[in-house]
C-alpha atoms as a PDB file:
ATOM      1  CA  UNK A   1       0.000   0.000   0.000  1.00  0.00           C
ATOM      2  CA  UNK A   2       1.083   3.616  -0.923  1.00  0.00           C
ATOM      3  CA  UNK A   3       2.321   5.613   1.983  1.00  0.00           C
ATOM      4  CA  UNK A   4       0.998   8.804   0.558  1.00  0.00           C
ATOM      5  CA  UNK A   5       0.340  10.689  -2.440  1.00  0.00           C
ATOM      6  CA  UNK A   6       2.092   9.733  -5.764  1.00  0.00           C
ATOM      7  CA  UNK A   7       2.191  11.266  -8.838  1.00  0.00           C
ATOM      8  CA  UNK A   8       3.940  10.074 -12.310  1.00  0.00           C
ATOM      9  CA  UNK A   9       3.921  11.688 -16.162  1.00  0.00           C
ATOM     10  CA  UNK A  10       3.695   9.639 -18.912  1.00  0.00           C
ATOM     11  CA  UNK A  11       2.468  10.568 -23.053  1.00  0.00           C
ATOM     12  CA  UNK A  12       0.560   7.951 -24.571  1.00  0.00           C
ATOM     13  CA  UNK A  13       1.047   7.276 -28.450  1.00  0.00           C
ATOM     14  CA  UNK A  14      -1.450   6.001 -30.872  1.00  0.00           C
ATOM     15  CA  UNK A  15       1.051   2.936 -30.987  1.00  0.00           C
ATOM     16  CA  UNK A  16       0.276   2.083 -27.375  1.00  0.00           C
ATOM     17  CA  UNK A  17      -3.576   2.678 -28.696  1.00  0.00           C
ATOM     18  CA  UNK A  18      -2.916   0.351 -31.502  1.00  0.00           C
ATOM     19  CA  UNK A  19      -1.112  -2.445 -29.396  1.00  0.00           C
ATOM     20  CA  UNK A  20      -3.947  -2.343 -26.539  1.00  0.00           C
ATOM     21  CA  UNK A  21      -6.801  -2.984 -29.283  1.00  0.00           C
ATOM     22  CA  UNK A  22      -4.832  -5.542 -30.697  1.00  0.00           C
ATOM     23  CA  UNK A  23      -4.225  -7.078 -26.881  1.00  0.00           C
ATOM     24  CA  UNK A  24      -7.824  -7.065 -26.030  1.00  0.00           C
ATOM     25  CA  UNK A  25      -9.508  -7.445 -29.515  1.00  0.00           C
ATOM     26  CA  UNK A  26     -10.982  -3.863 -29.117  1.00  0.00           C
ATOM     27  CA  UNK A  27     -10.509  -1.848 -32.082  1.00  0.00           C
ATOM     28  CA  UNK A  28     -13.112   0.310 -31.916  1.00  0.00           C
ATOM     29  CA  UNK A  29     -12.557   2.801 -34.197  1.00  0.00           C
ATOM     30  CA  UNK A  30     -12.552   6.148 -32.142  1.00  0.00           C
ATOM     31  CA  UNK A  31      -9.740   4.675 -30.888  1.00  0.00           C
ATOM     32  CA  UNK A  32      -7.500   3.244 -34.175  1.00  0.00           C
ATOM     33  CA  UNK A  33      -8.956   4.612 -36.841  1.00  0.00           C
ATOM     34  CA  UNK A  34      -7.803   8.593 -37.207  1.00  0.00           C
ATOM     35  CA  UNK A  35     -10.486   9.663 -40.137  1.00  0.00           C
ATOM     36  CA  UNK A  36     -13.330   7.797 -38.133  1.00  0.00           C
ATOM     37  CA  UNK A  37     -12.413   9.607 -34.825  1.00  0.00           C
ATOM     38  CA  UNK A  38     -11.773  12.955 -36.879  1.00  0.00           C
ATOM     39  CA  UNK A  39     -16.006  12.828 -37.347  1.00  0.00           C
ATOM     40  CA  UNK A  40     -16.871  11.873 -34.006  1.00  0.00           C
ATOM     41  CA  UNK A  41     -17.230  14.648 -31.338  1.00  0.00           C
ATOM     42  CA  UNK A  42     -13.807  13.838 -30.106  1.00  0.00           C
ATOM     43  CA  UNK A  43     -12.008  14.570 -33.447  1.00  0.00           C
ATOM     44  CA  UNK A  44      -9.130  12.174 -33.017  1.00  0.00           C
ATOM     45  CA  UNK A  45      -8.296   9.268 -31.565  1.00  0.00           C
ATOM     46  CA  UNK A  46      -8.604   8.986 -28.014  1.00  0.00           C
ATOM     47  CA  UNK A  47      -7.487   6.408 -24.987  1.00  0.00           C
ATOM     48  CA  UNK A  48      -9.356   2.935 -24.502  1.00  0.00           C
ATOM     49  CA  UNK A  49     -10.872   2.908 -20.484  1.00  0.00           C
ATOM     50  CA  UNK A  50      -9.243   0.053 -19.723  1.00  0.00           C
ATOM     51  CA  UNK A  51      -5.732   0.891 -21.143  1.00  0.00           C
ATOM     52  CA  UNK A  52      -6.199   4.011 -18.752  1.00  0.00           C
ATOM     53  CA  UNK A  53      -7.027   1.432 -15.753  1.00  0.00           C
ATOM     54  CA  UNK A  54      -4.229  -0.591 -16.709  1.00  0.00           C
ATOM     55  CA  UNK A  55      -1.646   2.611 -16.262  1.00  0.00           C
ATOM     56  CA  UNK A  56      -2.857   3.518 -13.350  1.00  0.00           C
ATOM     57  CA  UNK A  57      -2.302   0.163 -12.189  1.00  0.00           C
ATOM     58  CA  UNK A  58       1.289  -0.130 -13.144  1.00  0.00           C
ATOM     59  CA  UNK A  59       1.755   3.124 -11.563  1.00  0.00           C
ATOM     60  CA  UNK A  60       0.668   1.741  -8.185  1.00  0.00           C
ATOM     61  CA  UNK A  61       2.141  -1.250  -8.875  1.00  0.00           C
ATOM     62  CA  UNK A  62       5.994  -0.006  -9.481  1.00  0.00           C
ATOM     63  CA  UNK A  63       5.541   2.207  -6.479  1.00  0.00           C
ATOM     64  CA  UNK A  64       6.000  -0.905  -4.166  1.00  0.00           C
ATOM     65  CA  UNK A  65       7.583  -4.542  -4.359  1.00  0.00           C
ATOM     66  CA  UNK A  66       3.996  -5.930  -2.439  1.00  0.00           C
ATOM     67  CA  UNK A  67       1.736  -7.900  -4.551  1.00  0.00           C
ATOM     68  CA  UNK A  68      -1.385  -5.454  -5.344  1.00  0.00           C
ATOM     69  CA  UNK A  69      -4.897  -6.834  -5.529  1.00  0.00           C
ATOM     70  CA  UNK A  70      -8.263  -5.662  -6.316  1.00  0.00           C
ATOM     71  CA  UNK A  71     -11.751  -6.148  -4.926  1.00  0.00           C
ATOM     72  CA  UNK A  72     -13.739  -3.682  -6.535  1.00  0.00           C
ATOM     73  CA  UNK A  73     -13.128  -1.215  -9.346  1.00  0.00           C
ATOM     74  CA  UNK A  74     -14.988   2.459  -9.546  1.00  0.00           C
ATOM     75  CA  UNK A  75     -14.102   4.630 -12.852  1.00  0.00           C
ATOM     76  CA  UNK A  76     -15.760   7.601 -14.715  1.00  0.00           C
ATOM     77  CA  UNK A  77     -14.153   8.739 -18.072  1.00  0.00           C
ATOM     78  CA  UNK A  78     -15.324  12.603 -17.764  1.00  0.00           C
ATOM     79  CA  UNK A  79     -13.093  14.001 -20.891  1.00  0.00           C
ATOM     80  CA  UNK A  80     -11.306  12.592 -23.620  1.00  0.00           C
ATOM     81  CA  UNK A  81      -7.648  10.817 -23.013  1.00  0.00           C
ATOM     82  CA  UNK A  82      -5.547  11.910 -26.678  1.00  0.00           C
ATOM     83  CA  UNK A  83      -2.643  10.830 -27.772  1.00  0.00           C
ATOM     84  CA  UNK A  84       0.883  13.197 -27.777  1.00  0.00           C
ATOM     85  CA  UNK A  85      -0.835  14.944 -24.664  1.00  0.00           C
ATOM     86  CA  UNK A  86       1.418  15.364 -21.717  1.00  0.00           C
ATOM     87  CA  UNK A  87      -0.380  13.984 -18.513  1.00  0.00           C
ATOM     88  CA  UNK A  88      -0.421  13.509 -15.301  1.00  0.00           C
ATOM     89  CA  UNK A  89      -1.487  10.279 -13.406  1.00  0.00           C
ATOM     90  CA  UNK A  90      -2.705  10.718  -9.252  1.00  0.00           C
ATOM     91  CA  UNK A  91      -2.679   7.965  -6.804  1.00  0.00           C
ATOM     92  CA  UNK A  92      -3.759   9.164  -3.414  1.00  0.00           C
ATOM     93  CA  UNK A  93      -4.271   6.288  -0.632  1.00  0.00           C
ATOM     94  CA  UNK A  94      -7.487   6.098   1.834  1.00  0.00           C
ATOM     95  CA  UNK A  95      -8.534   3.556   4.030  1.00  0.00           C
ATOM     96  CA  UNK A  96      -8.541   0.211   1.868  1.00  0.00           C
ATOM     97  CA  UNK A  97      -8.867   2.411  -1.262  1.00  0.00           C
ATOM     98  CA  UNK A  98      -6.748   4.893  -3.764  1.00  0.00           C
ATOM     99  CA  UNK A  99      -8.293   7.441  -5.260  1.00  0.00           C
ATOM    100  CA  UNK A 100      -7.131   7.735  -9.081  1.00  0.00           C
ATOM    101  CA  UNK A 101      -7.261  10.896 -11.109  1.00  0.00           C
ATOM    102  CA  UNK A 102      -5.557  11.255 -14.910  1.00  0.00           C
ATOM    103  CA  UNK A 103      -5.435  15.052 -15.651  1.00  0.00           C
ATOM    104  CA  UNK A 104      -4.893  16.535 -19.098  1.00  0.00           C
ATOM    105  CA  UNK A 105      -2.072  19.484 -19.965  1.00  0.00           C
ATOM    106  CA  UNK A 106      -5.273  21.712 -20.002  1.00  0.00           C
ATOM    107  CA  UNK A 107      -5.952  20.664 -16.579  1.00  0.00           C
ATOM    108  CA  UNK A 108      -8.956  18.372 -17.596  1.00  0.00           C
ATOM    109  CA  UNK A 109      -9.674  15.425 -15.141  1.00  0.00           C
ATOM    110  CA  UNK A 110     -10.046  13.487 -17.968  1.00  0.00           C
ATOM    111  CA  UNK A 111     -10.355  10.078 -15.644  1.00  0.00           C
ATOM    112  CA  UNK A 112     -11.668   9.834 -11.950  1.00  0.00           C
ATOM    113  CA  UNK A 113     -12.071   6.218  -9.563  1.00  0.00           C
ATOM    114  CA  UNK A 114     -11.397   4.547  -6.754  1.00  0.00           C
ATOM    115  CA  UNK A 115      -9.458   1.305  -6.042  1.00  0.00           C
ATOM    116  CA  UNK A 116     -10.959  -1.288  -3.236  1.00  0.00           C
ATOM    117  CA  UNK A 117      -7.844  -3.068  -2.738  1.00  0.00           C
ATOM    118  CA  UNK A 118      -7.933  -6.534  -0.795  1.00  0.00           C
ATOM    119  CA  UNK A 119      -9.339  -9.844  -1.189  1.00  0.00           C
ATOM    120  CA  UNK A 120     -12.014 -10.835  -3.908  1.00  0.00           C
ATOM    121  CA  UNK A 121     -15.321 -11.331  -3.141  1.00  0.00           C
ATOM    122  CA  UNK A 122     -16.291 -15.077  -3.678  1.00  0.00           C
ATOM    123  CA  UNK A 123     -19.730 -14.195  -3.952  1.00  0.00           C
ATOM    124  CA  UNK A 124     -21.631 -15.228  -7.557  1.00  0.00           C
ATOM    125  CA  UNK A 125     -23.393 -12.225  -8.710  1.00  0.00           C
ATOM    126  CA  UNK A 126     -27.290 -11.864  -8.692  1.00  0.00           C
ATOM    127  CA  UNK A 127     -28.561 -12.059 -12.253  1.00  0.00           C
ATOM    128  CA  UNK A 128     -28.806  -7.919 -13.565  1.00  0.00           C
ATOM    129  CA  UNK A 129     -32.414  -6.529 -13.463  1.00  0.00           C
ATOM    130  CA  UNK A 130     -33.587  -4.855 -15.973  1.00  0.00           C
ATOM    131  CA  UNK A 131     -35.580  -1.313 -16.447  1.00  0.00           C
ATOM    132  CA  UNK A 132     -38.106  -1.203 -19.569  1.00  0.00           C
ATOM    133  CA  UNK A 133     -37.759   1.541 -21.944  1.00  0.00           C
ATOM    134  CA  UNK A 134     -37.736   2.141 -25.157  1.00  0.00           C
ATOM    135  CA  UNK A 135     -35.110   0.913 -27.871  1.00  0.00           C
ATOM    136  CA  UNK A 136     -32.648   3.374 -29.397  1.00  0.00           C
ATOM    137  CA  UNK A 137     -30.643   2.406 -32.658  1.00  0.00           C
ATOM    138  CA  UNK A 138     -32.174  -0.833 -32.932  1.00  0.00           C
ATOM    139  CA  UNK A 139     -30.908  -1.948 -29.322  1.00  0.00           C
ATOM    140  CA  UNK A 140     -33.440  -3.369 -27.306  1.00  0.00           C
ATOM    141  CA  UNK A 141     -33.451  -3.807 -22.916  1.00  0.00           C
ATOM    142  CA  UNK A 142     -32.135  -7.023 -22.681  1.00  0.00           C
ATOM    143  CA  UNK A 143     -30.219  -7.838 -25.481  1.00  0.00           C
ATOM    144  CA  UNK A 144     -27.140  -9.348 -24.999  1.00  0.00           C
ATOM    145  CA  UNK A 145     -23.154 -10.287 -26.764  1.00  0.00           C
ATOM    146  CA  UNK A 146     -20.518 -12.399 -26.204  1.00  0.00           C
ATOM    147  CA  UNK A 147     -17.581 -13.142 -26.979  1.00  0.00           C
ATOM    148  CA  UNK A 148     -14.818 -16.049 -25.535  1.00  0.00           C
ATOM    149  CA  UNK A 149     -10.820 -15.738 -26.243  1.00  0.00           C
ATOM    150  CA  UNK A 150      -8.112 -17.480 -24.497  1.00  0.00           C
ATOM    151  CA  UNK A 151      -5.290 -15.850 -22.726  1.00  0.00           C
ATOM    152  CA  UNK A 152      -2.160 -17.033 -22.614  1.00  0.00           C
ATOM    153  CA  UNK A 153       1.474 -16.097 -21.232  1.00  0.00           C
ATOM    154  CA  UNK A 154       2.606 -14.763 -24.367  1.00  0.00           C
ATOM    155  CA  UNK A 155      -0.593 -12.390 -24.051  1.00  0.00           C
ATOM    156  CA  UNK A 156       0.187 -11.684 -20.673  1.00  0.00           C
ATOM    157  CA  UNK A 157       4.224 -10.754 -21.145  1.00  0.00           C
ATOM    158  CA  UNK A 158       2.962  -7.969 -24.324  1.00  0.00           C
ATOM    159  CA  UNK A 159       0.212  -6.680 -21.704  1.00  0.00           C
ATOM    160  CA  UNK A 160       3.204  -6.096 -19.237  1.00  0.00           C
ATOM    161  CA  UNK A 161       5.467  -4.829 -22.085  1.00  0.00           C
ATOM    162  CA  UNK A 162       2.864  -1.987 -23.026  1.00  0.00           C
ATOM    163  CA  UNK A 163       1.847  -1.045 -19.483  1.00  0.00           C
ATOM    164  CA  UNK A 164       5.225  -1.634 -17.858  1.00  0.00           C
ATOM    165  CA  UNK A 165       3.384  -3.015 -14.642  1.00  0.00           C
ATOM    166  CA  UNK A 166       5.880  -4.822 -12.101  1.00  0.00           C
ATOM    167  CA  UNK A 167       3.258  -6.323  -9.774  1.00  0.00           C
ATOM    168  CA  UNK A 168       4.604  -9.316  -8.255  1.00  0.00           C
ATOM    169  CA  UNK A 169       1.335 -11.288  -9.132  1.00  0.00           C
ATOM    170  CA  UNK A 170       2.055 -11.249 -12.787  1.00  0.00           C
ATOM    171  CA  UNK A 171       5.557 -12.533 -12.350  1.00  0.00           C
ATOM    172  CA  UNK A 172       4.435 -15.643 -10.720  1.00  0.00           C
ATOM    173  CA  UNK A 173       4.525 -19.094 -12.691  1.00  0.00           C
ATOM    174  CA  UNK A 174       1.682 -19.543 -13.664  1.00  0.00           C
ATOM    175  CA  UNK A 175       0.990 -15.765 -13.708  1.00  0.00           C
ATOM    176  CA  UNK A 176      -2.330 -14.585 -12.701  1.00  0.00           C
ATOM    177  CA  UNK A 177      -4.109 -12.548 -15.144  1.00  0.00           C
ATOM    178  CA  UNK A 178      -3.709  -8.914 -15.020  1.00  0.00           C
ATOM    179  CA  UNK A 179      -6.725  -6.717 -13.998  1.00  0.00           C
ATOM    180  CA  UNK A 180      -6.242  -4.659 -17.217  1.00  0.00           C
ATOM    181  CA  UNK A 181      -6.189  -7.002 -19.804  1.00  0.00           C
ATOM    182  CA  UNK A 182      -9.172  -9.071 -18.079  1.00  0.00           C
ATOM    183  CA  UNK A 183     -10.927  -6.053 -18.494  1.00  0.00           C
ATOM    184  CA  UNK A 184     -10.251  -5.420 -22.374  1.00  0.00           C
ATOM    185  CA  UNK A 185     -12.543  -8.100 -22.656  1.00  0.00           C
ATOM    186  CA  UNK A 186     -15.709  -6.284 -21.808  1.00  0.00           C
ATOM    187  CA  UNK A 187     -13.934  -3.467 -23.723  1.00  0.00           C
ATOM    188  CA  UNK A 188     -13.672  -5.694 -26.678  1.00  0.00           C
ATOM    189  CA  UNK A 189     -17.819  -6.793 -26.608  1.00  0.00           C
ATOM    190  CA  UNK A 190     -19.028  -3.539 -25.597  1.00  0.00           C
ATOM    191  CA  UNK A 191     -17.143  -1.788 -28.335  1.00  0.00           C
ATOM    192  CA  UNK A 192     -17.327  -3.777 -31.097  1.00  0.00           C
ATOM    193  CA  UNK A 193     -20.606  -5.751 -30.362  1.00  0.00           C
ATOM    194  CA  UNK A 194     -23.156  -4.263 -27.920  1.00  0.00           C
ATOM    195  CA  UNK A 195     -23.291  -1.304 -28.892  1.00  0.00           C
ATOM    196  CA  UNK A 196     -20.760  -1.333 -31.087  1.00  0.00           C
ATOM    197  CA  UNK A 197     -18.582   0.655 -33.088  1.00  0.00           C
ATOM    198  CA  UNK A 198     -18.111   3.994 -31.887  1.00  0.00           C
ATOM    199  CA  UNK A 199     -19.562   2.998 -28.140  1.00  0.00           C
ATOM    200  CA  UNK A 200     -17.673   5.668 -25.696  1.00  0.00           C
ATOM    201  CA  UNK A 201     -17.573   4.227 -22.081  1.00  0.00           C
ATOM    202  CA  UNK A 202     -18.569   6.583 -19.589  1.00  0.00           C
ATOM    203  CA  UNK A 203     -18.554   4.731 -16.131  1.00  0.00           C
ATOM    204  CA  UNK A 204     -17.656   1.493 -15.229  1.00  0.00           C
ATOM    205  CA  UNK A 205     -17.916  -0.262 -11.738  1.00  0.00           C
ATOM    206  CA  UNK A 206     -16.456  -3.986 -11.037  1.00  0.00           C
ATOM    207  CA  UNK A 207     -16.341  -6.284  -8.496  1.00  0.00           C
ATOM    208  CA  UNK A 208     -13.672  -9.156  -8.646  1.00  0.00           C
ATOM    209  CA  UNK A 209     -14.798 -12.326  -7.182  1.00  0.00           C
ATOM    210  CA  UNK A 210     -11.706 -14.321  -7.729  1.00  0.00           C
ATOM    211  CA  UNK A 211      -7.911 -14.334  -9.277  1.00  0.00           C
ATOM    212  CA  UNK A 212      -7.646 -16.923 -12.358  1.00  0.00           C
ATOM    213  CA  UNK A 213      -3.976 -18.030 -13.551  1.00  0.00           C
ATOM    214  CA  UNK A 214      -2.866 -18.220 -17.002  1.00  0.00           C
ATOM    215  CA  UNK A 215      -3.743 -20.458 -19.829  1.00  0.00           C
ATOM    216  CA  UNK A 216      -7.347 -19.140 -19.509  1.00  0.00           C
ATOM    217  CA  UNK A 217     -10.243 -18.951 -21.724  1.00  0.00           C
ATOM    218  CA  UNK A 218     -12.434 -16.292 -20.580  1.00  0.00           C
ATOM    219  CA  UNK A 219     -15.919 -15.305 -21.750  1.00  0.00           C
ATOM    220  CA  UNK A 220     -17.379 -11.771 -21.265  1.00  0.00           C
ATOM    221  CA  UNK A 221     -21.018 -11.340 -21.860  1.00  0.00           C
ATOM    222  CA  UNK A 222     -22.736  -8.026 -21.506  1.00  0.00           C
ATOM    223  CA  UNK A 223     -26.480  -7.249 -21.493  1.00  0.00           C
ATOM    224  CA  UNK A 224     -28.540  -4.166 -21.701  1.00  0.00           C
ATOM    225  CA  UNK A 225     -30.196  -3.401 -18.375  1.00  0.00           C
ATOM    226  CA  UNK A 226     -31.814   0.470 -19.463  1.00  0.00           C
ATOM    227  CA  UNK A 227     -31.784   2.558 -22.305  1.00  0.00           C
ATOM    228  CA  UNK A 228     -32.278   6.878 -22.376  1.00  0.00           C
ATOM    229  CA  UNK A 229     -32.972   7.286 -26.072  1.00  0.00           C
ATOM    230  CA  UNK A 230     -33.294  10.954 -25.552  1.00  0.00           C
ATOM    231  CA  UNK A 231     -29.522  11.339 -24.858  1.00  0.00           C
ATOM    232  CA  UNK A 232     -28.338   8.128 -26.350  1.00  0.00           C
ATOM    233  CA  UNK A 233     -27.191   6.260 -23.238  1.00  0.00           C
ATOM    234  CA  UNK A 234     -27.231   2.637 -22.294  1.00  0.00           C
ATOM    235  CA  UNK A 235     -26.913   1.108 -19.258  1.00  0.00           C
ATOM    236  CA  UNK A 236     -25.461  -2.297 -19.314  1.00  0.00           C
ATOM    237  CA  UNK A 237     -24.511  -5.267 -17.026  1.00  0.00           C
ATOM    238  CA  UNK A 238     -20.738  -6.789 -17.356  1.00  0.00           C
ATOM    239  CA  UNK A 239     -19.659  -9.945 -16.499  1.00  0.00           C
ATOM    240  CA  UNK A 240     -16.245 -12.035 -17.398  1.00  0.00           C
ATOM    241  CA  UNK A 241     -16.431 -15.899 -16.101  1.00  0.00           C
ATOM    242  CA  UNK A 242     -14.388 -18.759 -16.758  1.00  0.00           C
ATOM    243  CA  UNK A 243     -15.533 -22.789 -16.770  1.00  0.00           C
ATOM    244  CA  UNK A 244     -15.065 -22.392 -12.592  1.00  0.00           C
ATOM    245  CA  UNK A 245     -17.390 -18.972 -13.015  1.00  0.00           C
ATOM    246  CA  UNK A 246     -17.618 -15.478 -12.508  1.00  0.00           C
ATOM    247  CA  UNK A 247     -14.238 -13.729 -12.304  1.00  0.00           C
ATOM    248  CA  UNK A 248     -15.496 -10.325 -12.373  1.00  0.00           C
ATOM    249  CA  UNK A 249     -18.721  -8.375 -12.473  1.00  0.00           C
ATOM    250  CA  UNK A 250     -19.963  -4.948 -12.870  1.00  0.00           C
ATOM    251  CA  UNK A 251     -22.016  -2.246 -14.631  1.00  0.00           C
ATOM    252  CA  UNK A 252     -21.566   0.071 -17.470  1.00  0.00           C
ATOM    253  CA  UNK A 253     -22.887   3.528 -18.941  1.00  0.00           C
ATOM    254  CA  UNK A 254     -22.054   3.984 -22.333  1.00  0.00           C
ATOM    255  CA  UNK A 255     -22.937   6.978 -25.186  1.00  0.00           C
ATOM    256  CA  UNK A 256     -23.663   5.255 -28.092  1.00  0.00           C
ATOM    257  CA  UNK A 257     -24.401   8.619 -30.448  1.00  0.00           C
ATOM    258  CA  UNK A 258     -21.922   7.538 -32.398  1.00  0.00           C
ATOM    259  CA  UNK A 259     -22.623   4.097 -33.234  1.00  0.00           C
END
């Protein structure tokens, strides 16, 4: 655990983009594809959530030689994350919890969340409920995707590569699979299946019920718990499992204007 406040710098490049969507099958367009982004509201490419969790990981993690785990996960992506941008990434430690902040060169918070650290919670997950409302794009309350990869060391060495994370955890034979890249799985459905192309994640909350080692084959499914046509947001349950089951849970809030 941190013993106080810690800042580090960084730049990302649209290389690091490109190598994330390529390590967690996301490649969602606003975030790889310059002449796409240049239409959206953002204008060019901008930072996948996840690959912004997974920094701010490594940047707790290389801060101290103790393993670092999570039990919950709180994020909310309140401005876009560009490449070439000079940033700065906040840690600051609470009881059982960091608070995480990225902030822009304009002084943007462009990422805010909190980190439960300890012990997973073995609990399985009640199913989600849903809220009726009506569709928006041709996406329905209750429709679901999924999609199943498996993950592998090689996978799990590029993910440390990119994100230069030294947690002990990862290092381990087998190693366990990083928070980050189990993540880019839900990145991978919500932004290339449900909703799709274009999706841009807003909030995201997880719970981790359990550590898995690699060789894994993971499945993330993700359904549609509420829609807001009038502003174009969708609420949707996440949930990553393995044969054994649920590895982590959670809930996302998604604009999908531009799908």
């Amino acid at each position: 655990m941190l013993s106080g406040p810690v800042e580090v710098a960084t730049v990302f490049t649209q290389a690091q983009f490109d190598e994330y969507a390529r390590l967690s099958g996301d490649d969602n367009p606003i975030h790889v594809d310059p002449q796409f982004a240049a239409q959206t509201r953002f204008g060019r490419t901008v930072a996948h959530g996840m690959f912004l969790f997974s920094a701010l990981q490594s940047a707790l993690a290389n801060q101290t030689a103790e393993p670092v785990r999570l039990r919950g996960q709180e994020f909310m992506f309140t401005a876009p994350t560009y490449t070439g941008d000079p940033l700065l990434l906040s840690l600051r430690p609470t009881a059982g919890s960091l608070v995480e902040e990225i902030t822009d060169s304009a002084g943007n918070v462009t990422l805010s969340g909190v980190a439960h650290l300890g012990e997973p919670d073995a609990r399985e997950p009640a199913p989600p409920e849903l809220m009726v409302s009506a569709g928006y794009k041709g996406l329905e309350v209750g429709m679901t995707a999924s999609r199943t990869r498996s993950i592998g060391r090689q996978d799990v060495s590029d993910f440390l590569r990119l994100t230069r994370d030294r947690n002990p955890l990862f290092a381990t034979e087998p190693p366990e699979l990083p928070p980050g890249l189990l993540a880019g799985m839900d990145s991978w459905v919500l932004g290339v299946d449900l909703p799709g192309r274009g999706t841009n994640w807003l909030k995201q909350q997880y719970t981790y019920h359990r550590s898995v080692a690699v060789p894994v084959e993971i499945t993330s499914t993700v359904t549609i718990t509420r829609i807001r046509p009038d502003k174009g947001l969708i609420n949707l349950a996440t949930r990553c499992s393995t044969r054994d089951g649920t590895v982590s849970s959670g809930e996302a809030l998604v604009l999908a204007v531009d799908t």
